[in-house]
PDB file of N, CA and C in Angstrom:
ATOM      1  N   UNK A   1     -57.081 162.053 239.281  1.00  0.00           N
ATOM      2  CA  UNK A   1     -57.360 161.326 238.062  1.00  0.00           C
ATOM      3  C   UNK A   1     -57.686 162.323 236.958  1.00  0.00           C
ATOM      4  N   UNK A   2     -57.460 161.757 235.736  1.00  0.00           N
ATOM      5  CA  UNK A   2     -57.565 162.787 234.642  1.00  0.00           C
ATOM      6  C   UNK A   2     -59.075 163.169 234.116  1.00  0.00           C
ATOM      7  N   UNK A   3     -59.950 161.984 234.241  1.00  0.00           N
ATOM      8  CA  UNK A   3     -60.907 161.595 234.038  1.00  0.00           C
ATOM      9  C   UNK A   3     -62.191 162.969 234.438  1.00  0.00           C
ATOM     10  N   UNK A   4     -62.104 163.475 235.642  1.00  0.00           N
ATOM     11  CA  UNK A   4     -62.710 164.787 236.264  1.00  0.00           C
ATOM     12  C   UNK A   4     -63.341 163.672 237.219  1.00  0.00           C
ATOM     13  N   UNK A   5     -63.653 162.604 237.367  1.00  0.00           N
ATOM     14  CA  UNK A   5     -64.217 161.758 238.115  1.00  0.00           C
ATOM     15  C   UNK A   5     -63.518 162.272 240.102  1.00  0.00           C
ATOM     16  N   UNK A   6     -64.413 162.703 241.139  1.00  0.00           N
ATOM     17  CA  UNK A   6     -64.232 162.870 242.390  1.00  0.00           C
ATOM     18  C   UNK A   6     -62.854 161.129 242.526  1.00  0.00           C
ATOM     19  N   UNK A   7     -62.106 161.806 242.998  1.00  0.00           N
ATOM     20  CA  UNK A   7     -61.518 160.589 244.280  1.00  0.00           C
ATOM     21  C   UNK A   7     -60.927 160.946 245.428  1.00  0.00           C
ATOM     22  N   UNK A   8     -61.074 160.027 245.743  1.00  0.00           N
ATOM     23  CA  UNK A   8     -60.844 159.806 247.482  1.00  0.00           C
ATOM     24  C   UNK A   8     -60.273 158.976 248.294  1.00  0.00           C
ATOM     25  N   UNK A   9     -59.328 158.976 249.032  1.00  0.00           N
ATOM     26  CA  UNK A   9     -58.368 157.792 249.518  1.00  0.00           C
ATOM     27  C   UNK A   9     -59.809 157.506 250.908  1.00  0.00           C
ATOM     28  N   UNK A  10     -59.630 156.515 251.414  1.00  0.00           N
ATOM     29  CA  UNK A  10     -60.598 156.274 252.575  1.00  0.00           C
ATOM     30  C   UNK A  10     -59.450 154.988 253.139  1.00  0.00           C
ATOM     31  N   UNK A  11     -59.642 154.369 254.653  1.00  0.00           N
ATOM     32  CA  UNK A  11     -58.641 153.947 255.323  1.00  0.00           C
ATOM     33  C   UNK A  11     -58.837 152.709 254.711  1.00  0.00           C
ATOM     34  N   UNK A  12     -59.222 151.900 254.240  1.00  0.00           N
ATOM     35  CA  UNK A  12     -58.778 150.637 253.362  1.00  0.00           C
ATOM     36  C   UNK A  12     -59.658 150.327 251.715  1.00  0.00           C
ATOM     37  N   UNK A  13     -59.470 151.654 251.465  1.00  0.00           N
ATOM     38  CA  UNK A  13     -59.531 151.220 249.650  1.00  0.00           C
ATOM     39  C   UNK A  13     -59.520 153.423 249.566  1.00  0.00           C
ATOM     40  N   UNK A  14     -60.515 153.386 248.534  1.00  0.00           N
ATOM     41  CA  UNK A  14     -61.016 154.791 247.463  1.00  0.00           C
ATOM     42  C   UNK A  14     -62.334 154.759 247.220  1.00  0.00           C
ATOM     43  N   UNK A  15     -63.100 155.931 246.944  1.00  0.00           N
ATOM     44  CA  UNK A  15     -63.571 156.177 246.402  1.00  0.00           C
ATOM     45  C   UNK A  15     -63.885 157.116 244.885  1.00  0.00           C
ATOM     46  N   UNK A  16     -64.148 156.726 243.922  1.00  0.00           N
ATOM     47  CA  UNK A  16     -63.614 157.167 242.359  1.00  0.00           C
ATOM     48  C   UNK A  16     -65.418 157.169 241.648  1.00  0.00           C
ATOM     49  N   UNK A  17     -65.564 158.226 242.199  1.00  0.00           N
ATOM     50  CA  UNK A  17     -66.919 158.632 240.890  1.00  0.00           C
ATOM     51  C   UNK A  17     -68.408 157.891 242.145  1.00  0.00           C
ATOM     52  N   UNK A  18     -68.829 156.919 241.451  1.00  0.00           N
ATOM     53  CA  UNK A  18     -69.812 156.431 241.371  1.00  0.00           C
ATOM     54  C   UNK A  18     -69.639 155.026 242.414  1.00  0.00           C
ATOM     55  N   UNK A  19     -68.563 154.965 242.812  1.00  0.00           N
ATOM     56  CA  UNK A  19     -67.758 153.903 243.255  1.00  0.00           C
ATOM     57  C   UNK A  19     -67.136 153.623 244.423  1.00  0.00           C
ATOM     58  N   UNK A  20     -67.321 152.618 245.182  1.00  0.00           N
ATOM     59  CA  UNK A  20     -66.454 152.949 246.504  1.00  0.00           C
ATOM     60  C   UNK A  20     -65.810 151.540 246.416  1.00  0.00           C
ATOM     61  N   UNK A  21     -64.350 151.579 246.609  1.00  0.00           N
ATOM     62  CA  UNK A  21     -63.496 150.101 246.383  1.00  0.00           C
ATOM     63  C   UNK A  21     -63.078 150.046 247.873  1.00  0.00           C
ATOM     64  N   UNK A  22     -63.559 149.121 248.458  1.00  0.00           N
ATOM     65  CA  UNK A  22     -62.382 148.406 249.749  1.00  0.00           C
ATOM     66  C   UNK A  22     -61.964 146.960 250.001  1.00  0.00           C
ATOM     67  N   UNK A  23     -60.957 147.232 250.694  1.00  0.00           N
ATOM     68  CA  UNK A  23     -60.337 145.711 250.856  1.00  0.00           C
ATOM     69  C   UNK A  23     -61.192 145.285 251.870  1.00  0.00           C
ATOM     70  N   UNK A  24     -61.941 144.298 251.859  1.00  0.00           N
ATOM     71  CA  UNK A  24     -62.124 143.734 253.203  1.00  0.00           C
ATOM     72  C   UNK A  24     -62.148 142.981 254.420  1.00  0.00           C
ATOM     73  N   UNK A  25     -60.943 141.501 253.676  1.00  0.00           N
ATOM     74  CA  UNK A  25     -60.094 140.848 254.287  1.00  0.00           C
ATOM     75  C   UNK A  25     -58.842 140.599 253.647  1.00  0.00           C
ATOM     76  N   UNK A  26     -57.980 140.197 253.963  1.00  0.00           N
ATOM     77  CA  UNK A  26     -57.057 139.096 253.441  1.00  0.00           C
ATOM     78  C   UNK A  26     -56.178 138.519 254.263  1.00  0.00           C
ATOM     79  N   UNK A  27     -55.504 137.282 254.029  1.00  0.00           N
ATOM     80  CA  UNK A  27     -55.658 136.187 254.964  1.00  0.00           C
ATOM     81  C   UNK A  27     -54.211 135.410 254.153  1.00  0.00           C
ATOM     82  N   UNK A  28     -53.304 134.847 255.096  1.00  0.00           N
ATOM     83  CA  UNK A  28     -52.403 134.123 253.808  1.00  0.00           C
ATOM     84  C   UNK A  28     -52.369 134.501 252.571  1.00  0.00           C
ATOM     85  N   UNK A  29     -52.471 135.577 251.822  1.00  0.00           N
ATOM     86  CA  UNK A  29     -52.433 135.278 250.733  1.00  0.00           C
ATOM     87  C   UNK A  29     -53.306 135.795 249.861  1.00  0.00           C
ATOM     88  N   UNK A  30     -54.850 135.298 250.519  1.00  0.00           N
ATOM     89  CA  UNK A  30     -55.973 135.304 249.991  1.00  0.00           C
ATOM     90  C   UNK A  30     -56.527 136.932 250.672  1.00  0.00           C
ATOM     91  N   UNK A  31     -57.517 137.350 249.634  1.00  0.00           N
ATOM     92  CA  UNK A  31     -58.229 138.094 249.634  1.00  0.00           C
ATOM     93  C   UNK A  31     -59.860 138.399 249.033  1.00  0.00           C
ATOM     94  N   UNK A  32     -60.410 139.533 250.231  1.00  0.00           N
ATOM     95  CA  UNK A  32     -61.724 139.981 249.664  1.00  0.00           C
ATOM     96  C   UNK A  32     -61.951 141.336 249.392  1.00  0.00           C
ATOM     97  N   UNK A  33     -62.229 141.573 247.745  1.00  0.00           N
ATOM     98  CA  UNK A  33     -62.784 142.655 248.001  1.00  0.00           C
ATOM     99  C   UNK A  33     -64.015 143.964 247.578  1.00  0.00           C
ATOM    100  N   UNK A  34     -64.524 144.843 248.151  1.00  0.00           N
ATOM    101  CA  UNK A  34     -65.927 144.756 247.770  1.00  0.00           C
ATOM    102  C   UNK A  34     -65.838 146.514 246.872  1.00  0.00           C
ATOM    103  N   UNK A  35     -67.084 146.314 246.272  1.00  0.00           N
ATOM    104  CA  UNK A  35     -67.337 147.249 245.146  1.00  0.00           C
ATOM    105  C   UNK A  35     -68.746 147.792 245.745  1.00  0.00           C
ATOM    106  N   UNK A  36     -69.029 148.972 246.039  1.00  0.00           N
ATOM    107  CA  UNK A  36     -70.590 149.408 246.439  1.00  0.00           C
ATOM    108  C   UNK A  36     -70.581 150.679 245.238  1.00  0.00           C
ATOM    109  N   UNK A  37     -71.786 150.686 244.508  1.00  0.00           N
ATOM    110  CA  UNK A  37     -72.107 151.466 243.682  1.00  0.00           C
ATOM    111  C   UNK A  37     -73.228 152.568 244.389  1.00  0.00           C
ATOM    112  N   UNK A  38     -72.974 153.933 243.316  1.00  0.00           N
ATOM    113  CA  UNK A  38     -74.492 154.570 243.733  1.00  0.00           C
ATOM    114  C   UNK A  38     -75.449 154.480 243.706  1.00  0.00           C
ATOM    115  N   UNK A  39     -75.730 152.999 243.188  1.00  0.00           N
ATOM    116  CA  UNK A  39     -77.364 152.483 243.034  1.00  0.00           C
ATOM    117  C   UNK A  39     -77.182 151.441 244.460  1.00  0.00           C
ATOM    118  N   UNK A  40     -76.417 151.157 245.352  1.00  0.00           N
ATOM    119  CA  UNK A  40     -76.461 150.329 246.507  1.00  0.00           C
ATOM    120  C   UNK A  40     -76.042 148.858 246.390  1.00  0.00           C
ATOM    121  N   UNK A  41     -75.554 148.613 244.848  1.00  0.00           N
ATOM    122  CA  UNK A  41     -75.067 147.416 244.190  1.00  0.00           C
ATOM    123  C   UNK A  41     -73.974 147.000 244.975  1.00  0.00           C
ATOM    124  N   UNK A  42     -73.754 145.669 245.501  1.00  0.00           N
ATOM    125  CA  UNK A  42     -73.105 145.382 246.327  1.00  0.00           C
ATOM    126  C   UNK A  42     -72.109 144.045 245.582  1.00  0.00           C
ATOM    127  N   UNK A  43     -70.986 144.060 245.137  1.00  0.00           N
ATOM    128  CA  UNK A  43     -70.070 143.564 244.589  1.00  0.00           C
ATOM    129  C   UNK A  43     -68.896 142.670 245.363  1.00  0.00           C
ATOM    130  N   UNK A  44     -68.483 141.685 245.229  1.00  0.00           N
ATOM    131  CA  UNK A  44     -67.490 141.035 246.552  1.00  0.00           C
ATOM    132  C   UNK A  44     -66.687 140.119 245.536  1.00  0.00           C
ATOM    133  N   UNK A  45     -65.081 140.788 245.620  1.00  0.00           N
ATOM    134  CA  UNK A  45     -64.733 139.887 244.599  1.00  0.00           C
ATOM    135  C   UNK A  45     -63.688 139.109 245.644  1.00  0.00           C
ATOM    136  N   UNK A  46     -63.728 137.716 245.453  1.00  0.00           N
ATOM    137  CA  UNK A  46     -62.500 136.994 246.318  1.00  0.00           C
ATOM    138  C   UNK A  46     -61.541 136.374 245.146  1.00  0.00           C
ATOM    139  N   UNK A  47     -60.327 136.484 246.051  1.00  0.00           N
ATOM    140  CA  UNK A  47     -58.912 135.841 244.857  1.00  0.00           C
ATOM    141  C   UNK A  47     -58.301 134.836 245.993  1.00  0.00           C
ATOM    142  N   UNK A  48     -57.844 133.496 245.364  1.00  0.00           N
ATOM    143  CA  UNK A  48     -57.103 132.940 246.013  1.00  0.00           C
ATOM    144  C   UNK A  48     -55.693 133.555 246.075  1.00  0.00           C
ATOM    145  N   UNK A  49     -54.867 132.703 246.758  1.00  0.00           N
ATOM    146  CA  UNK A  49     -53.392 133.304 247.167  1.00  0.00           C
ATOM    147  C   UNK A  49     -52.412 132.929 245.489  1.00  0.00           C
ATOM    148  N   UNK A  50     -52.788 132.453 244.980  1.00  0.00           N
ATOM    149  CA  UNK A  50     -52.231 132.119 243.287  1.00  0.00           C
ATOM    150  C   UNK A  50     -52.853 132.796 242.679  1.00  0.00           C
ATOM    151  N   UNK A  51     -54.024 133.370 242.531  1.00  0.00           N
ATOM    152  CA  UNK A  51     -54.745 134.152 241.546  1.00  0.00           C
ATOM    153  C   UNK A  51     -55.253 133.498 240.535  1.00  0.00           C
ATOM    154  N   UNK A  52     -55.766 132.010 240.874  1.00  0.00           N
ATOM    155  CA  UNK A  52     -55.796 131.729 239.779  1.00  0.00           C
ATOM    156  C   UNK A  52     -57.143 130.881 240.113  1.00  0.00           C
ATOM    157  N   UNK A  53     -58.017 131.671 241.036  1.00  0.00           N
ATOM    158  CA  UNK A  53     -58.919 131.053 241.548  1.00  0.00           C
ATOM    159  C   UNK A  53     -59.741 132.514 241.867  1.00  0.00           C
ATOM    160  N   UNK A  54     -61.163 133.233 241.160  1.00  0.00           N
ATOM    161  CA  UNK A  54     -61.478 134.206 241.496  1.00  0.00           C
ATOM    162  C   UNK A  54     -63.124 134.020 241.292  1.00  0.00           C
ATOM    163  N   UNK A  55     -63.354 134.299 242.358  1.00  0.00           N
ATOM    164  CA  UNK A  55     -65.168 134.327 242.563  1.00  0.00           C
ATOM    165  C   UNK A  55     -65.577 135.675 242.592  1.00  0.00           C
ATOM    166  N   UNK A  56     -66.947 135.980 242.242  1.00  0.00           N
ATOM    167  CA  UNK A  56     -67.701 137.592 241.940  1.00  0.00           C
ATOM    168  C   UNK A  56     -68.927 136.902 242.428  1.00  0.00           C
ATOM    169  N   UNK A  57     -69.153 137.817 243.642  1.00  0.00           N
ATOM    170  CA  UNK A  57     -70.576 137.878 244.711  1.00  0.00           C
ATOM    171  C   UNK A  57     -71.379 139.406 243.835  1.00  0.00           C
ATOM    172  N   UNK A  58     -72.743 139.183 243.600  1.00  0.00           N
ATOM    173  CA  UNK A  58     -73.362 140.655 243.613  1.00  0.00           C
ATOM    174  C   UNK A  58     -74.744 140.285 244.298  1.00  0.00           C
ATOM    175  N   UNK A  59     -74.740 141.360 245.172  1.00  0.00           N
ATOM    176  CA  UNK A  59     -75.754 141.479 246.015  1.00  0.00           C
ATOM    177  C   UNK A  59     -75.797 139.622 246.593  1.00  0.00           C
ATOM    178  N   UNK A  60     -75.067 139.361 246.507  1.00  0.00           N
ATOM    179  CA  UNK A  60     -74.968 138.242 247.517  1.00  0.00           C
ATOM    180  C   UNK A  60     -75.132 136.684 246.834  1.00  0.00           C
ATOM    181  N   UNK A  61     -74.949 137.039 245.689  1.00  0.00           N
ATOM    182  CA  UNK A  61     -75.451 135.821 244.619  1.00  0.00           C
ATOM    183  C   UNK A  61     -74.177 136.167 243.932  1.00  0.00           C
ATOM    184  N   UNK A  62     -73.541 134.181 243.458  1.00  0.00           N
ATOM    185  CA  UNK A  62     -72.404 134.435 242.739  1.00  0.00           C
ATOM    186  C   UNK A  62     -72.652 134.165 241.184  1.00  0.00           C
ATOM    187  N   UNK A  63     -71.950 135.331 240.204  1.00  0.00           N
ATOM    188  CA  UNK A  63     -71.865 135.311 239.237  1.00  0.00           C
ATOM    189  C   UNK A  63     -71.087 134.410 238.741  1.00  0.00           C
ATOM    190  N   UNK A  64     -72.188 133.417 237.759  1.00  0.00           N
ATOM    191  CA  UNK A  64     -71.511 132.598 236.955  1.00  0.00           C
ATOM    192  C   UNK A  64     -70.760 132.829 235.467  1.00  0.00           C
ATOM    193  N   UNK A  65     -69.762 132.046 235.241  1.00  0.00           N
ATOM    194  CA  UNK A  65     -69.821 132.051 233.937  1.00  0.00           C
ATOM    195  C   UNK A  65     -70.650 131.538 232.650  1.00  0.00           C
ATOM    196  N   UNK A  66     -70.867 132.241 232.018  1.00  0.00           N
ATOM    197  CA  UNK A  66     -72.066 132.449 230.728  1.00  0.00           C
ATOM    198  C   UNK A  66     -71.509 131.147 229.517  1.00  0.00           C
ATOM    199  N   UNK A  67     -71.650 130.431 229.453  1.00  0.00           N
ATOM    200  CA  UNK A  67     -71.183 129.464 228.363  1.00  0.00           C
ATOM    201  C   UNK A  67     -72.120 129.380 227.508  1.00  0.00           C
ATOM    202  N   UNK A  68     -71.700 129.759 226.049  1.00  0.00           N
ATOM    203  CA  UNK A  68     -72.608 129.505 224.850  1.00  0.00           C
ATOM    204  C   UNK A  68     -72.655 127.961 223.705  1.00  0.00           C
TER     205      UNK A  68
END
């Protein structure tokens, strides 16, 4: 990467800086997948098999959308 940011291939995702990306299921279609930061922040994003259906877990609580 151009960035100077460390990366790293690992057997199902990378690691890039501050960041570790892996896949951690997918199924028909569907998928999970998680984000661990250097503060221990624990991220889980799931997509349906259309993409048109996407949930965000952090630390185990799902992020809602913010409506003003």
């Amino acid at each position: 990467m151009s960035d100077g940011l460390p990366f790293t291939l690992t057997s199902h995702g990378f690691t890039w800086g501050p960041v570790t990306v892996r896949r951690v299921w997918d199924y028909e279609g569907r998928a999970c997948m998680e984000l661990i930061t250097a503060t221990g922040r624990v991220f889980e994003v799931y997509v349906s098999a259309t993409g048109r259906s996407l949930r965000v877990f952090c630390d185990g609580d799902e992020l809602k959308k913010v409506t003003e």
